[in-house]
N, C-alpha and C. Protein backbone atom coordinates (compact mmCIF):
# COMPACT_ATOMS: atom_id res chain seq x y z
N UNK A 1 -0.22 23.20 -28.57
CA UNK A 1 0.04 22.38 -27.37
C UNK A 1 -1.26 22.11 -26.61
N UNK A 2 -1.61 21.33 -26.53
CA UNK A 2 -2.74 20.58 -25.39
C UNK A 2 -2.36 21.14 -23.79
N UNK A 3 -3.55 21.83 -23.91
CA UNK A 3 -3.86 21.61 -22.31
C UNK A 3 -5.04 21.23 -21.56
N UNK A 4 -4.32 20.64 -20.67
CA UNK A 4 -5.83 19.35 -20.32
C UNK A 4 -6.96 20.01 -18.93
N UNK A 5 -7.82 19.60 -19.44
CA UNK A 5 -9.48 19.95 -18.47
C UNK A 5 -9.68 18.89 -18.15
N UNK A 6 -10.52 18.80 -17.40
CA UNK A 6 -11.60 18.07 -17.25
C UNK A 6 -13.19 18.11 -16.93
N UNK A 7 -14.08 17.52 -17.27
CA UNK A 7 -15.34 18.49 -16.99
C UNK A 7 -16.33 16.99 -16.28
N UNK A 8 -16.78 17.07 -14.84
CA UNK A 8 -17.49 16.05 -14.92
C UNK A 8 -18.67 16.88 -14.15
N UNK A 9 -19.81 15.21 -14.93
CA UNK A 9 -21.09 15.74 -14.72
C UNK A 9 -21.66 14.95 -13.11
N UNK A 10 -22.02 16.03 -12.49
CA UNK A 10 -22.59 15.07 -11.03
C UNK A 10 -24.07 14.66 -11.33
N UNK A 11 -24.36 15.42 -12.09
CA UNK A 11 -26.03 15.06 -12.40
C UNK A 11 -26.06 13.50 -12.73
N UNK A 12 -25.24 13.29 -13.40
CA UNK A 12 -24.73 11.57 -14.13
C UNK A 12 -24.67 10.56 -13.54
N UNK A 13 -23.91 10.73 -12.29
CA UNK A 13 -22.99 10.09 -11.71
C UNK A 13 -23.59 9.55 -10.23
N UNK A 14 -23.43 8.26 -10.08
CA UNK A 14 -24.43 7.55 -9.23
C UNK A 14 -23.56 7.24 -7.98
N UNK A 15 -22.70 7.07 -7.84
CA UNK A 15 -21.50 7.24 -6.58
C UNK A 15 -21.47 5.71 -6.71
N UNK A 16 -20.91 4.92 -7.63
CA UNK A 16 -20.52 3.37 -7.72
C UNK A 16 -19.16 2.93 -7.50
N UNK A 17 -18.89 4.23 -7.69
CA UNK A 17 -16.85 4.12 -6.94
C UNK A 17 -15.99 3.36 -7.77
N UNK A 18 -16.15 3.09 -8.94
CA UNK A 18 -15.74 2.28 -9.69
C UNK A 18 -14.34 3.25 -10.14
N UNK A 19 -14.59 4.74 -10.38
CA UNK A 19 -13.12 5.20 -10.70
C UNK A 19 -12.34 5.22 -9.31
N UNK A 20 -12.83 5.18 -8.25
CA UNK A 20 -11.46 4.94 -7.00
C UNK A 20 -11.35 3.98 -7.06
N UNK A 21 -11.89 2.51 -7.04
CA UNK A 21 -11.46 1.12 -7.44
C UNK A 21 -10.47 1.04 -8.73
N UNK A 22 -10.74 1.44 -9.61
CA UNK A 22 -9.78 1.54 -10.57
C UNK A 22 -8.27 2.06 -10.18
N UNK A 23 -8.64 3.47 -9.86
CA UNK A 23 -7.02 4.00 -9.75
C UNK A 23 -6.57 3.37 -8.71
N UNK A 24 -7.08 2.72 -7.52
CA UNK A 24 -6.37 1.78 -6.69
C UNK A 24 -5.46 0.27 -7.70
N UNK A 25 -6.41 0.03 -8.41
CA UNK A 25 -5.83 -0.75 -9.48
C UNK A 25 -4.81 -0.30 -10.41
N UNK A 26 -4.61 0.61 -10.48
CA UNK A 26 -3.71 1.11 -11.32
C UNK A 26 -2.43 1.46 -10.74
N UNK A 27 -2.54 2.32 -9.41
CA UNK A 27 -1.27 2.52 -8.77
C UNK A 27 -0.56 1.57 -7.69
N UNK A 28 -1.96 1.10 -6.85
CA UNK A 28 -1.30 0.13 -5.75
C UNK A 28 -0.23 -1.13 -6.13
N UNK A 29 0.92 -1.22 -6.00
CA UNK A 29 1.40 -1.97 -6.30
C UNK A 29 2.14 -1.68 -7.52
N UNK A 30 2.07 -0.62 -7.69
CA UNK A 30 2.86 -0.36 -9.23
C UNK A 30 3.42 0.94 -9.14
N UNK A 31 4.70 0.99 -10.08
CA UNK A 31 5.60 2.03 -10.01
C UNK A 31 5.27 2.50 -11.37
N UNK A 32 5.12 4.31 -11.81
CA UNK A 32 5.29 4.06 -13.13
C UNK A 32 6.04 5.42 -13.09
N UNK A 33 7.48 5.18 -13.04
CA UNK A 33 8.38 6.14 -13.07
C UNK A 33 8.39 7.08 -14.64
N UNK A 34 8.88 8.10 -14.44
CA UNK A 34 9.16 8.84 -13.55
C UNK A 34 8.18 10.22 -12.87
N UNK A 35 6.82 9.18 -13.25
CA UNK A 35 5.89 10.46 -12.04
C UNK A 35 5.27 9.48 -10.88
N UNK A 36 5.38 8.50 -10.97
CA UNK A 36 4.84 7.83 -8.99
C UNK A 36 5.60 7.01 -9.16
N UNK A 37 5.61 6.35 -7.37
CA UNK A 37 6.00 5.08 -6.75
C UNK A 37 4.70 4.59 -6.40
N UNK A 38 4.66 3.70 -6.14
CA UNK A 38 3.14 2.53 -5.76
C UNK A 38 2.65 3.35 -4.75
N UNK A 39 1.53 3.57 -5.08
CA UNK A 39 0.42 3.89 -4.19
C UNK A 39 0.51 3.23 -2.68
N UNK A 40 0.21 3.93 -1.42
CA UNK A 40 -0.09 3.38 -0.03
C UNK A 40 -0.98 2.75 -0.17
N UNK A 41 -1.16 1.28 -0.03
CA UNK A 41 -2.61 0.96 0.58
C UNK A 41 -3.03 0.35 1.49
N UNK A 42 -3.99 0.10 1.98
CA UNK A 42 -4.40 -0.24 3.17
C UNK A 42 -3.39 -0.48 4.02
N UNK A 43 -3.47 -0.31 5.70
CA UNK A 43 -2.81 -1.72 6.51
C UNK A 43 -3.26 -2.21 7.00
N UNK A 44 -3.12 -3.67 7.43
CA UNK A 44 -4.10 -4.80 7.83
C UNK A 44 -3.66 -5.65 8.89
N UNK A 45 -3.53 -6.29 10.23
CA UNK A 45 -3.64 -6.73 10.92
C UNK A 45 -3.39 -7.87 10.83
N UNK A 46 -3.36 -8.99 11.20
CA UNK A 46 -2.86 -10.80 11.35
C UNK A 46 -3.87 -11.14 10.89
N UNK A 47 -5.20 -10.89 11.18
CA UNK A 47 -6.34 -11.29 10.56
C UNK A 47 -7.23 -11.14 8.99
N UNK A 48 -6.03 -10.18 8.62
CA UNK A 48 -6.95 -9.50 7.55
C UNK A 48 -7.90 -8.19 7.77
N UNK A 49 -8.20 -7.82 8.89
CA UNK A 49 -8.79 -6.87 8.91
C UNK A 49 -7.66 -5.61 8.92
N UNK A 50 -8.58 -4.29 8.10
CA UNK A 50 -7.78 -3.49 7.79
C UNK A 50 -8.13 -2.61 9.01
N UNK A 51 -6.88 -1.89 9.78
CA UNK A 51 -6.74 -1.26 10.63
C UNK A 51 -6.15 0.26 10.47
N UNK A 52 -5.71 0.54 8.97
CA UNK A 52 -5.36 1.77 8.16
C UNK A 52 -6.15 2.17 7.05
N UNK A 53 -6.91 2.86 6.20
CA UNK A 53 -7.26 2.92 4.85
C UNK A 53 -5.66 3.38 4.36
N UNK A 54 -5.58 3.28 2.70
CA UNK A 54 -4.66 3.22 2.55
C UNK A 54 -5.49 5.05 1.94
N UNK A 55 -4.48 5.01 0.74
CA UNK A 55 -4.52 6.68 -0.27
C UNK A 55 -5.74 6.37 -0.95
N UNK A 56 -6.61 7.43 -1.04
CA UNK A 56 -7.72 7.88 -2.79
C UNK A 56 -7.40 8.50 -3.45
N UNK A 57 -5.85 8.75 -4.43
CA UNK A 57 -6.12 9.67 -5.49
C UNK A 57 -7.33 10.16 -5.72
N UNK A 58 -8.31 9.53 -6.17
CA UNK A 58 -9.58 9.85 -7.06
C UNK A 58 -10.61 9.41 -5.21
N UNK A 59 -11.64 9.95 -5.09
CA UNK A 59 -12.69 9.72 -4.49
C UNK A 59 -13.58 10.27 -4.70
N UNK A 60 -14.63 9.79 -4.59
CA UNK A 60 -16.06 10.41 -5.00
C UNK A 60 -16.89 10.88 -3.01
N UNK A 61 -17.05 12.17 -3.15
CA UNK A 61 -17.96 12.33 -1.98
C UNK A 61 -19.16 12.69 -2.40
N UNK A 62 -19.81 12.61 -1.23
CA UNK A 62 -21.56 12.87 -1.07
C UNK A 62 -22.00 14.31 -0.72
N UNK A 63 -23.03 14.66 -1.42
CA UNK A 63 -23.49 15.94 -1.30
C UNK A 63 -24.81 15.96 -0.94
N UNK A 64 -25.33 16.25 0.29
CA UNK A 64 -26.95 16.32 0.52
C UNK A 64 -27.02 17.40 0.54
N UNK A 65 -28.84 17.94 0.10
CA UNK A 65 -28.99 19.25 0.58
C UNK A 65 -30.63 19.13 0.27
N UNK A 66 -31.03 19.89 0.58
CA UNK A 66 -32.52 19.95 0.67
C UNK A 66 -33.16 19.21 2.20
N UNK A 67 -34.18 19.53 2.28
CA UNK A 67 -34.91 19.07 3.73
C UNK A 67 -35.61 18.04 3.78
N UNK A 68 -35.06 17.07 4.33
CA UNK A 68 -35.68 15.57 5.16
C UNK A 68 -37.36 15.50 5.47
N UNK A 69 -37.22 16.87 5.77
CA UNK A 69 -39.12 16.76 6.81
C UNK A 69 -39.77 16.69 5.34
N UNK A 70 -39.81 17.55 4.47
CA UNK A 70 -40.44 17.66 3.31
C UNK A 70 -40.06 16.16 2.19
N UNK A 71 -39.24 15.60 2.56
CA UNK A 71 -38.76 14.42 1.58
C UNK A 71 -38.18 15.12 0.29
N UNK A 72 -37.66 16.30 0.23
CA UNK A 72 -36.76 16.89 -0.89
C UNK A 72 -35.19 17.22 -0.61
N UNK A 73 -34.66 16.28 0.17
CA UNK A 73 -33.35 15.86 0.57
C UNK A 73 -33.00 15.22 -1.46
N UNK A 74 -31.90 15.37 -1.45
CA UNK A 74 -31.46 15.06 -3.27
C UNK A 74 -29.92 14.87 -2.15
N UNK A 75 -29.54 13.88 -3.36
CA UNK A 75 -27.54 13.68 -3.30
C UNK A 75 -27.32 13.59 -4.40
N UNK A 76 -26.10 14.45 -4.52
CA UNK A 76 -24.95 14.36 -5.61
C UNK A 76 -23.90 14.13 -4.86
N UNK A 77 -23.38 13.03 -6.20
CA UNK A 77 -21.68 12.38 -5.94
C UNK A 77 -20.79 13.40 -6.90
N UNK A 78 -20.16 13.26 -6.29
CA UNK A 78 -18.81 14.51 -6.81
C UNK A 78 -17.42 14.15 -6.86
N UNK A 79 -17.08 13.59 -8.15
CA UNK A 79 -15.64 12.81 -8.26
C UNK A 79 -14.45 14.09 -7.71
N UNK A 80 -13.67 13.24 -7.23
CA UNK A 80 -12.41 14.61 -6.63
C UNK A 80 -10.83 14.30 -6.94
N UNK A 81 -10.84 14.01 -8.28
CA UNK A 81 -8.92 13.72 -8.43
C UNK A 81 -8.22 14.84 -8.66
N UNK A 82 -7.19 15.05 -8.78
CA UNK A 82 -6.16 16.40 -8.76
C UNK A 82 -7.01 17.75 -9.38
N UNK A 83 -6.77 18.51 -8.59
CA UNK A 83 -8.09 19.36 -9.31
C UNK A 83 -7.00 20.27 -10.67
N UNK A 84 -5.75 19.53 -10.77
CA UNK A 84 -5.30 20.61 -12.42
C UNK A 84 -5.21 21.41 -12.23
N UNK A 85 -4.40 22.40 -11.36
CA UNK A 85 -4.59 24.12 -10.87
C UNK A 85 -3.41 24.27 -11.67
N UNK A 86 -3.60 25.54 -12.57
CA UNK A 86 -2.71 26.20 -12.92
C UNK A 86 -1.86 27.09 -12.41
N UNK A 87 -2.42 27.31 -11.35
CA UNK A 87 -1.67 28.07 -10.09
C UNK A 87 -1.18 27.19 -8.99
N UNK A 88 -0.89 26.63 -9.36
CA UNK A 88 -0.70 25.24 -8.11
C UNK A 88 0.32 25.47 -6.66
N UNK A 89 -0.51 26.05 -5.67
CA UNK A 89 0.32 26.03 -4.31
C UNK A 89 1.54 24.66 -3.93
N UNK A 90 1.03 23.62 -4.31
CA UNK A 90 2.07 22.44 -4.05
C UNK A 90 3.51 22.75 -4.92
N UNK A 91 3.55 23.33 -6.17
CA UNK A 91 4.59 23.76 -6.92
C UNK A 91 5.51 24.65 -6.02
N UNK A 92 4.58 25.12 -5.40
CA UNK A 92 5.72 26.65 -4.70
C UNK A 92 6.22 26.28 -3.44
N UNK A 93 5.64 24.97 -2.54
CA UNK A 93 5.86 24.98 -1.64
C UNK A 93 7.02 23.81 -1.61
N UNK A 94 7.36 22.98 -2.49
CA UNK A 94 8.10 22.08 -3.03
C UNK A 94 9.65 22.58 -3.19
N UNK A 95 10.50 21.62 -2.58
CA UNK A 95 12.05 22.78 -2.95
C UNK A 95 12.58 21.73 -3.75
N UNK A 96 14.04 22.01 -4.36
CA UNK A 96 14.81 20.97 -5.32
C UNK A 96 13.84 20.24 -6.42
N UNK A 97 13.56 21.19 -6.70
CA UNK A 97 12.55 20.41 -8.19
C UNK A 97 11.84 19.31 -8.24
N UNK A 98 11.26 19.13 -6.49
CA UNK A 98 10.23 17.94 -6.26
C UNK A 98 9.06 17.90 -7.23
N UNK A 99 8.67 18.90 -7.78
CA UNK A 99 7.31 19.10 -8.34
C UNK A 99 7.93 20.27 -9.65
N UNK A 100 6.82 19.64 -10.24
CA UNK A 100 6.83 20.64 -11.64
C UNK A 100 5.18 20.71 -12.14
N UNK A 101 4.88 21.69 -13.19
CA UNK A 101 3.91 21.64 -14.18
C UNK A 101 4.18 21.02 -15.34
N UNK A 102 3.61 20.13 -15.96
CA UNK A 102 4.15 20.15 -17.35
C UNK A 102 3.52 20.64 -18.50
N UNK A 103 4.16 21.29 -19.87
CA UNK A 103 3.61 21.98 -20.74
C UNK A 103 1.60 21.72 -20.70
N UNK A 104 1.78 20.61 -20.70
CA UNK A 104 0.14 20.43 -21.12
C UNK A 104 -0.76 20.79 -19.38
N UNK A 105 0.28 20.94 -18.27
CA UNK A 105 -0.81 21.55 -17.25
C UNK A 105 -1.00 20.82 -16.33
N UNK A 106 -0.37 19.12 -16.26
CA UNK A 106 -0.25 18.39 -15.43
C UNK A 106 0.77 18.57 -14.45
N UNK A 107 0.16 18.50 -12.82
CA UNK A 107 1.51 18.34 -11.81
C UNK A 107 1.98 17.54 -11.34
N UNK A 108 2.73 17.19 -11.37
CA UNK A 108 3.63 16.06 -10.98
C UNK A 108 4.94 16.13 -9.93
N UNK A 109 4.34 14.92 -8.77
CA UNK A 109 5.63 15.12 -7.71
C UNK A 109 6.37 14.31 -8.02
N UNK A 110 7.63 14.49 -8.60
CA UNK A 110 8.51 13.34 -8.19
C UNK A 110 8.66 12.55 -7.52
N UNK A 111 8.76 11.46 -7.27
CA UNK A 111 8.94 10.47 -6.60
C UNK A 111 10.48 10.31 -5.75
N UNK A 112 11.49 10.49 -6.54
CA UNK A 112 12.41 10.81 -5.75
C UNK A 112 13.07 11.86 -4.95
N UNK A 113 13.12 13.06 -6.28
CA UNK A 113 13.18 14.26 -5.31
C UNK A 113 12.41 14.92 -4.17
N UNK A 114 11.34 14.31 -4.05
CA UNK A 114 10.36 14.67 -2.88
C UNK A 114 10.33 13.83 -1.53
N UNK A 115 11.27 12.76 -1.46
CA UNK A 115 11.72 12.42 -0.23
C UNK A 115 11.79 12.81 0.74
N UNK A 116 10.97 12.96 1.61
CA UNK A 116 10.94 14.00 2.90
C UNK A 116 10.44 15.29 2.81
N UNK A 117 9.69 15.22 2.35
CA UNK A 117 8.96 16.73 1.93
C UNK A 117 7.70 16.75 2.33
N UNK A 118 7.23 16.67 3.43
CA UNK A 118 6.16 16.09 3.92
C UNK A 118 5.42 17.76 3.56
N UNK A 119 5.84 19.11 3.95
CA UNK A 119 5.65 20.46 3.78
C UNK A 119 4.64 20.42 2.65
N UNK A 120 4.81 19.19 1.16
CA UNK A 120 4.01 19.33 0.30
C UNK A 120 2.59 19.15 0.79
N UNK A 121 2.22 18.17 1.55
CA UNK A 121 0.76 17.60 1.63
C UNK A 121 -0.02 18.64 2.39
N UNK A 122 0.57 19.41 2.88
CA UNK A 122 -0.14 20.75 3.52
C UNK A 122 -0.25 22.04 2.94
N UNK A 123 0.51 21.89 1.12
CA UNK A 123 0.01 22.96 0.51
C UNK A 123 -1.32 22.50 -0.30
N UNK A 124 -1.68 21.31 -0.46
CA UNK A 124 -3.09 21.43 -1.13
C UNK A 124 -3.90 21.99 -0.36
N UNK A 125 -4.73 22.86 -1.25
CA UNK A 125 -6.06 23.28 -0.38
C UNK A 125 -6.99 22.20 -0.20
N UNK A 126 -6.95 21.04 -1.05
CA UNK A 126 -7.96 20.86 -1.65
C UNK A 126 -7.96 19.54 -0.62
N UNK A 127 -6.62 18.96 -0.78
CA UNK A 127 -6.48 17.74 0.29
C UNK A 127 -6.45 16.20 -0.45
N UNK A 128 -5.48 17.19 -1.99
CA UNK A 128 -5.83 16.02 -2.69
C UNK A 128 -4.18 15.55 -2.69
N UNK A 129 -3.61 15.72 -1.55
CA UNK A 129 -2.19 15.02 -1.62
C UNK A 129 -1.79 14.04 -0.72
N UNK A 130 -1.03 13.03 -0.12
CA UNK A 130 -1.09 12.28 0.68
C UNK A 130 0.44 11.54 0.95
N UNK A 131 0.51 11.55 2.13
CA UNK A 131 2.06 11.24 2.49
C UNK A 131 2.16 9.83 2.67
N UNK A 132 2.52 8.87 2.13
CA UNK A 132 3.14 7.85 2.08
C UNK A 132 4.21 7.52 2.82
N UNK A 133 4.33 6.39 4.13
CA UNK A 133 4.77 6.50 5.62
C UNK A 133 5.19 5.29 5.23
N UNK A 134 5.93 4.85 4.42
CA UNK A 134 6.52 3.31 3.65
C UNK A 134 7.44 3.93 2.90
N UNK A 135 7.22 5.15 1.84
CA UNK A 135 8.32 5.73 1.29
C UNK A 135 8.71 6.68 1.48
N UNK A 136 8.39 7.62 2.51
CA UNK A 136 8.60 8.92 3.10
C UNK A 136 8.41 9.70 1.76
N UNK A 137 7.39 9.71 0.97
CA UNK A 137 7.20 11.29 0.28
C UNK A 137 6.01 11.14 0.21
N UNK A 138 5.42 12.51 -0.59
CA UNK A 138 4.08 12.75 -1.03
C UNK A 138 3.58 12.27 -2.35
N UNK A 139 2.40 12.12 -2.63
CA UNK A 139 2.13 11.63 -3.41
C UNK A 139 0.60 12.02 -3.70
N UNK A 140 -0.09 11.96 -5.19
CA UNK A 140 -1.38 12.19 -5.62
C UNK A 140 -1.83 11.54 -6.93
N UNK A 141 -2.72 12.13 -7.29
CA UNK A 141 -3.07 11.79 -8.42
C UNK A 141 -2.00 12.30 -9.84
N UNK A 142 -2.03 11.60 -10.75
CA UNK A 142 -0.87 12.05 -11.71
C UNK A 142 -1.44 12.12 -13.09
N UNK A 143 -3.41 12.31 -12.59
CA UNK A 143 -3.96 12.09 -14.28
C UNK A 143 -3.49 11.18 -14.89
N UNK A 144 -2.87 10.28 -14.41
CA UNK A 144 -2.43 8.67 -15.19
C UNK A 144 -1.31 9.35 -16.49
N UNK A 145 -0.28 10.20 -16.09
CA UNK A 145 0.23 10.66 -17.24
C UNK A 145 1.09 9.61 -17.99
N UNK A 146 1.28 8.74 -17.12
CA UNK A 146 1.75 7.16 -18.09
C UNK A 146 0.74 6.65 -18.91
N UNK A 147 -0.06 7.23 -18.54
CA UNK A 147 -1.16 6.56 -20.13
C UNK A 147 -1.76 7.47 -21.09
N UNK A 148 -1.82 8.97 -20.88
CA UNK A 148 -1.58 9.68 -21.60
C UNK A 148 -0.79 10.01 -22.43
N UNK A 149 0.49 9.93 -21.85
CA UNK A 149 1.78 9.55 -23.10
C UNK A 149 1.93 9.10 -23.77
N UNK A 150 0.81 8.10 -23.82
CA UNK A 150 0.96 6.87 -25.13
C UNK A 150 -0.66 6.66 -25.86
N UNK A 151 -1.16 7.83 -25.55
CA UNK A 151 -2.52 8.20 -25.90
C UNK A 151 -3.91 7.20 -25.06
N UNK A 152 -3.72 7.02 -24.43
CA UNK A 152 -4.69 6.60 -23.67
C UNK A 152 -5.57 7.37 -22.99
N UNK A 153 -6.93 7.61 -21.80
CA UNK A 153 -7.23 8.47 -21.34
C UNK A 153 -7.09 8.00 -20.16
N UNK A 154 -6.93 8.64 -18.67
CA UNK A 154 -6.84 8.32 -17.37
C UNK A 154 -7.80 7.07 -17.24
N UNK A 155 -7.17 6.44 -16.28
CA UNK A 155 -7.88 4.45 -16.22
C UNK A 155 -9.53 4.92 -15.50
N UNK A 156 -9.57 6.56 -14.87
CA UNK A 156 -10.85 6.15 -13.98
C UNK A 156 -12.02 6.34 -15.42
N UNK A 157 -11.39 7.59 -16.07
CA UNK A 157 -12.49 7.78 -16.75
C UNK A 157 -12.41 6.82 -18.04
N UNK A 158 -11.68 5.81 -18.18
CA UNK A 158 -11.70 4.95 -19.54
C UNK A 158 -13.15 3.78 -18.89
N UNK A 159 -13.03 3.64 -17.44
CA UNK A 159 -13.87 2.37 -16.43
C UNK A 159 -15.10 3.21 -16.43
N UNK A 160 -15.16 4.52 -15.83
CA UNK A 160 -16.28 4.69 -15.80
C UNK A 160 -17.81 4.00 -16.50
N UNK A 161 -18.80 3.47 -15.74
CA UNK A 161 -19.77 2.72 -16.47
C UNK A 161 -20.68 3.71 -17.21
N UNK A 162 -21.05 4.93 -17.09
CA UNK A 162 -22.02 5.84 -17.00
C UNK A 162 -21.40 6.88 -18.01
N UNK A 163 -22.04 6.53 -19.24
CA UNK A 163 -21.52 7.49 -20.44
C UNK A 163 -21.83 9.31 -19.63
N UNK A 164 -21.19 10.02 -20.14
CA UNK A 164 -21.24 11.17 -20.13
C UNK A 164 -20.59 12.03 -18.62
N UNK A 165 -20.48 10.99 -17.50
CA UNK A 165 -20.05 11.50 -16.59
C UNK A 165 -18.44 11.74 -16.34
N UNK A 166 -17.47 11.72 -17.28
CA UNK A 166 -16.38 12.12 -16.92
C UNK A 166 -15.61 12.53 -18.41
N UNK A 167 -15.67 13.78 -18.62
CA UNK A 167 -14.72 13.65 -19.97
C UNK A 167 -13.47 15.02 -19.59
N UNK A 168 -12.13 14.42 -20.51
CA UNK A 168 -11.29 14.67 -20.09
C UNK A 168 -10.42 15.09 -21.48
N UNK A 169 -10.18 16.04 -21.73
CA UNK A 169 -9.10 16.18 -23.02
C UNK A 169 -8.82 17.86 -23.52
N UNK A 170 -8.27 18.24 -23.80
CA UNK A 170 -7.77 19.36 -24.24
C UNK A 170 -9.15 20.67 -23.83
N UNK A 171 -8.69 21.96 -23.23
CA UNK A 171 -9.15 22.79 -22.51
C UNK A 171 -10.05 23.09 -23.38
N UNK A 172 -9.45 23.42 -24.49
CA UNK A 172 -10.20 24.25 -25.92
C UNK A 172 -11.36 23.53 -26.40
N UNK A 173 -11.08 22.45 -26.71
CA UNK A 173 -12.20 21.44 -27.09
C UNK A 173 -13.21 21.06 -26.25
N UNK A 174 -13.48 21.28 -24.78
CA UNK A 174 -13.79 20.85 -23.94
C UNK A 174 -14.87 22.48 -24.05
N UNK A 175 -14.30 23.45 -23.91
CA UNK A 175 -14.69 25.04 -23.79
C UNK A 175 -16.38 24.93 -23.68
N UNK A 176 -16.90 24.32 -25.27
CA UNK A 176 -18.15 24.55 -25.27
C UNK A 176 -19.20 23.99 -24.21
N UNK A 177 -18.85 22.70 -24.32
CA UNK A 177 -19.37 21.93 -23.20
C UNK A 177 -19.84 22.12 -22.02
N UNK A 178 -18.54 22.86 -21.53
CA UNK A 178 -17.96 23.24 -19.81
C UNK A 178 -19.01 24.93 -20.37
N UNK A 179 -19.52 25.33 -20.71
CA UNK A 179 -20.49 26.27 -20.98
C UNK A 179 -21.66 26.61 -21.15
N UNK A 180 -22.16 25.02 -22.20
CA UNK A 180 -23.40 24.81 -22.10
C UNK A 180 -23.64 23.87 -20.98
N UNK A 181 -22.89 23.42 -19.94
CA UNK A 181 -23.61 22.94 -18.44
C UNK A 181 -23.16 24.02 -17.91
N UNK A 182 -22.92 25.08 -17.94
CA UNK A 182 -22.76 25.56 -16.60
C UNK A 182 -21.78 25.42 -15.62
N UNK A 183 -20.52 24.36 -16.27
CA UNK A 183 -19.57 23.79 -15.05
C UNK A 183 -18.93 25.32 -14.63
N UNK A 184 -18.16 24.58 -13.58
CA UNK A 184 -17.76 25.31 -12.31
C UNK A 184 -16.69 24.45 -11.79
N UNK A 185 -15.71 25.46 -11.07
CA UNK A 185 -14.91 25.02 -10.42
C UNK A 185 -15.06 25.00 -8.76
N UNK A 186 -14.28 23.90 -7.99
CA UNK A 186 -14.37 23.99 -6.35
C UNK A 186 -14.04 24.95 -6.30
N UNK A 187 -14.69 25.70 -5.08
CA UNK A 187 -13.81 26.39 -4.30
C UNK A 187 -13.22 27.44 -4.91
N UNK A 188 -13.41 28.29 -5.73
CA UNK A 188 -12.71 28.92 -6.76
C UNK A 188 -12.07 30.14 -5.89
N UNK A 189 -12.52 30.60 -4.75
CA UNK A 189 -11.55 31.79 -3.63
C UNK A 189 -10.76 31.22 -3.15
N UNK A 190 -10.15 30.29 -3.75
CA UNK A 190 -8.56 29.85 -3.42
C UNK A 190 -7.86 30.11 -4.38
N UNK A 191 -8.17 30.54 -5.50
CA UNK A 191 -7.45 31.35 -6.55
C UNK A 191 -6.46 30.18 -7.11
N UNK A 192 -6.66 29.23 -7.13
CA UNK A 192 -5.68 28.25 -7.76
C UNK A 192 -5.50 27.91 -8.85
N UNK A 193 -6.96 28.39 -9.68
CA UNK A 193 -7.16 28.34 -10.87
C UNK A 193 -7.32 26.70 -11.62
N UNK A 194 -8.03 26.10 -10.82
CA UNK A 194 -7.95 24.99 -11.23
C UNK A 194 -8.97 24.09 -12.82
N UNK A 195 -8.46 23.44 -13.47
CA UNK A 195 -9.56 22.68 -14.62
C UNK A 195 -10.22 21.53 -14.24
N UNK A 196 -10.63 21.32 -13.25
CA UNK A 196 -11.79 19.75 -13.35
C UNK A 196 -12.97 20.83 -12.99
N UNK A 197 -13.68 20.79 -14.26
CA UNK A 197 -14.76 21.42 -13.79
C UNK A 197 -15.98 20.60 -13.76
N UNK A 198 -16.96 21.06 -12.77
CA UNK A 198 -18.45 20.50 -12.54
C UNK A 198 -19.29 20.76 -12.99
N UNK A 199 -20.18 20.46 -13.89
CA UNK A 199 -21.75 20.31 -14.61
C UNK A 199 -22.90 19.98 -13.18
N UNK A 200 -23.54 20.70 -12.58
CA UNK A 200 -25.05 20.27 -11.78
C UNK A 200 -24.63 20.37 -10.36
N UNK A 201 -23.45 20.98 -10.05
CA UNK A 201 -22.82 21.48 -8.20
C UNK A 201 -24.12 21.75 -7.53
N UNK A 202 -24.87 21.08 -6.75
CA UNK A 202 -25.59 21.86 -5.58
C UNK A 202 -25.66 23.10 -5.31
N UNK A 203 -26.22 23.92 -5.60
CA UNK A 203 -26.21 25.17 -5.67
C UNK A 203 -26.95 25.85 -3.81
N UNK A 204 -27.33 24.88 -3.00
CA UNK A 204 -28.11 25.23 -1.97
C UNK A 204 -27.67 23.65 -1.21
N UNK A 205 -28.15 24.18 0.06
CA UNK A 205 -27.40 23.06 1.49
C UNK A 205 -29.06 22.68 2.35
């Protein structure tokens, strides 16, 4: 049985946002039952101007560290979609079978049974969940398991422009890799046990 990792490299990765543009493309506006309803997005005003951001499944943040006076300030971008916890707090905090794991390690909120379960978006540690105020539930990233099912790989990392910065597929196969960089997980004293691991984390602020 497959269970899925992920390992991305920040050293790689230039912060072009092209995988949050994507998964906005992929979910906004689209249902792909039975693991999401359409993504929140934006809200916008009479004019067009947006007066809400909508959801980021996937976002990439900024990492500075080093000192300005000396000109050895460095940034790393750091992609952030479901971090894959095998221990997953959102599972436990979920009642009526809103949420599950599935064999291969993916979590998934239901879309219907999680109707009013707002309780979920405050068990991520991570802050990778988001309440949707159009359909009253929670909602996240779903690793694109509609395109996994039919062998595809998640839409951010199929777009990605920048070979080597996002690979994604079975834990085992992945093992060596996630070893010879060095990856790492966020945050790992949250005990969540999570698989998107990092190659080149800032090691100093």
């Amino acid at each position: 049985m497959v269970r899925y990792a992920w390992l991305i490299d920040t050293t790689r990765c230039i912060g072009c946002n092209v995988c949050t543009i994507t998964c906005k493309d992929q979910f906004v506006g689209n249902d792909w039952p039975p693991y999401s309803a359409a993504q929140q997005d934006g809200e916008y005003d009479n004019t067009g101007w947006q007066i809400k951001p909508g959801h980021f499944w996937m976002s990439v943040a900024e990492k500075e560290w080093g000192k300005a006076i000396d000109a050895s300030t460095k940034v790393r971008y750091i992609a952030e979609p479901c971090m894959l916890c095998d221990d997953p707090p959102c599972v436990k905090a979920a009642t009526g079978g809103a949420m599950y794991k599935r064999p291969d390690g993916i979590v998934i909120i239901d879309p219907v049974k999680s109707k009013g379960q707002q309780q979920i978006v405050a068990s991520c540690p991570y802050g990778k969940i988001f309440w949707n105020n159009q359909l009253q539930i929670p909602q996240k990233c779903t690793l694109c398991a509609h395109r996994l099912d039919v062998g595809l790989q998640p839409a951010c990392v199929n777009a990605c422009p920048i070979t080597g910065v996002m690979t994604f597929g079975d834990e085992t196969a992945l093992a060596s890799a996630i070893s010879q960089k060095k990856a790492v997980v966020l945050s790992p004293e949250l005990k969540t046990v999570p698989k998107v691991y990092y190659a080149g984390l800032p090691t100093t602020t």
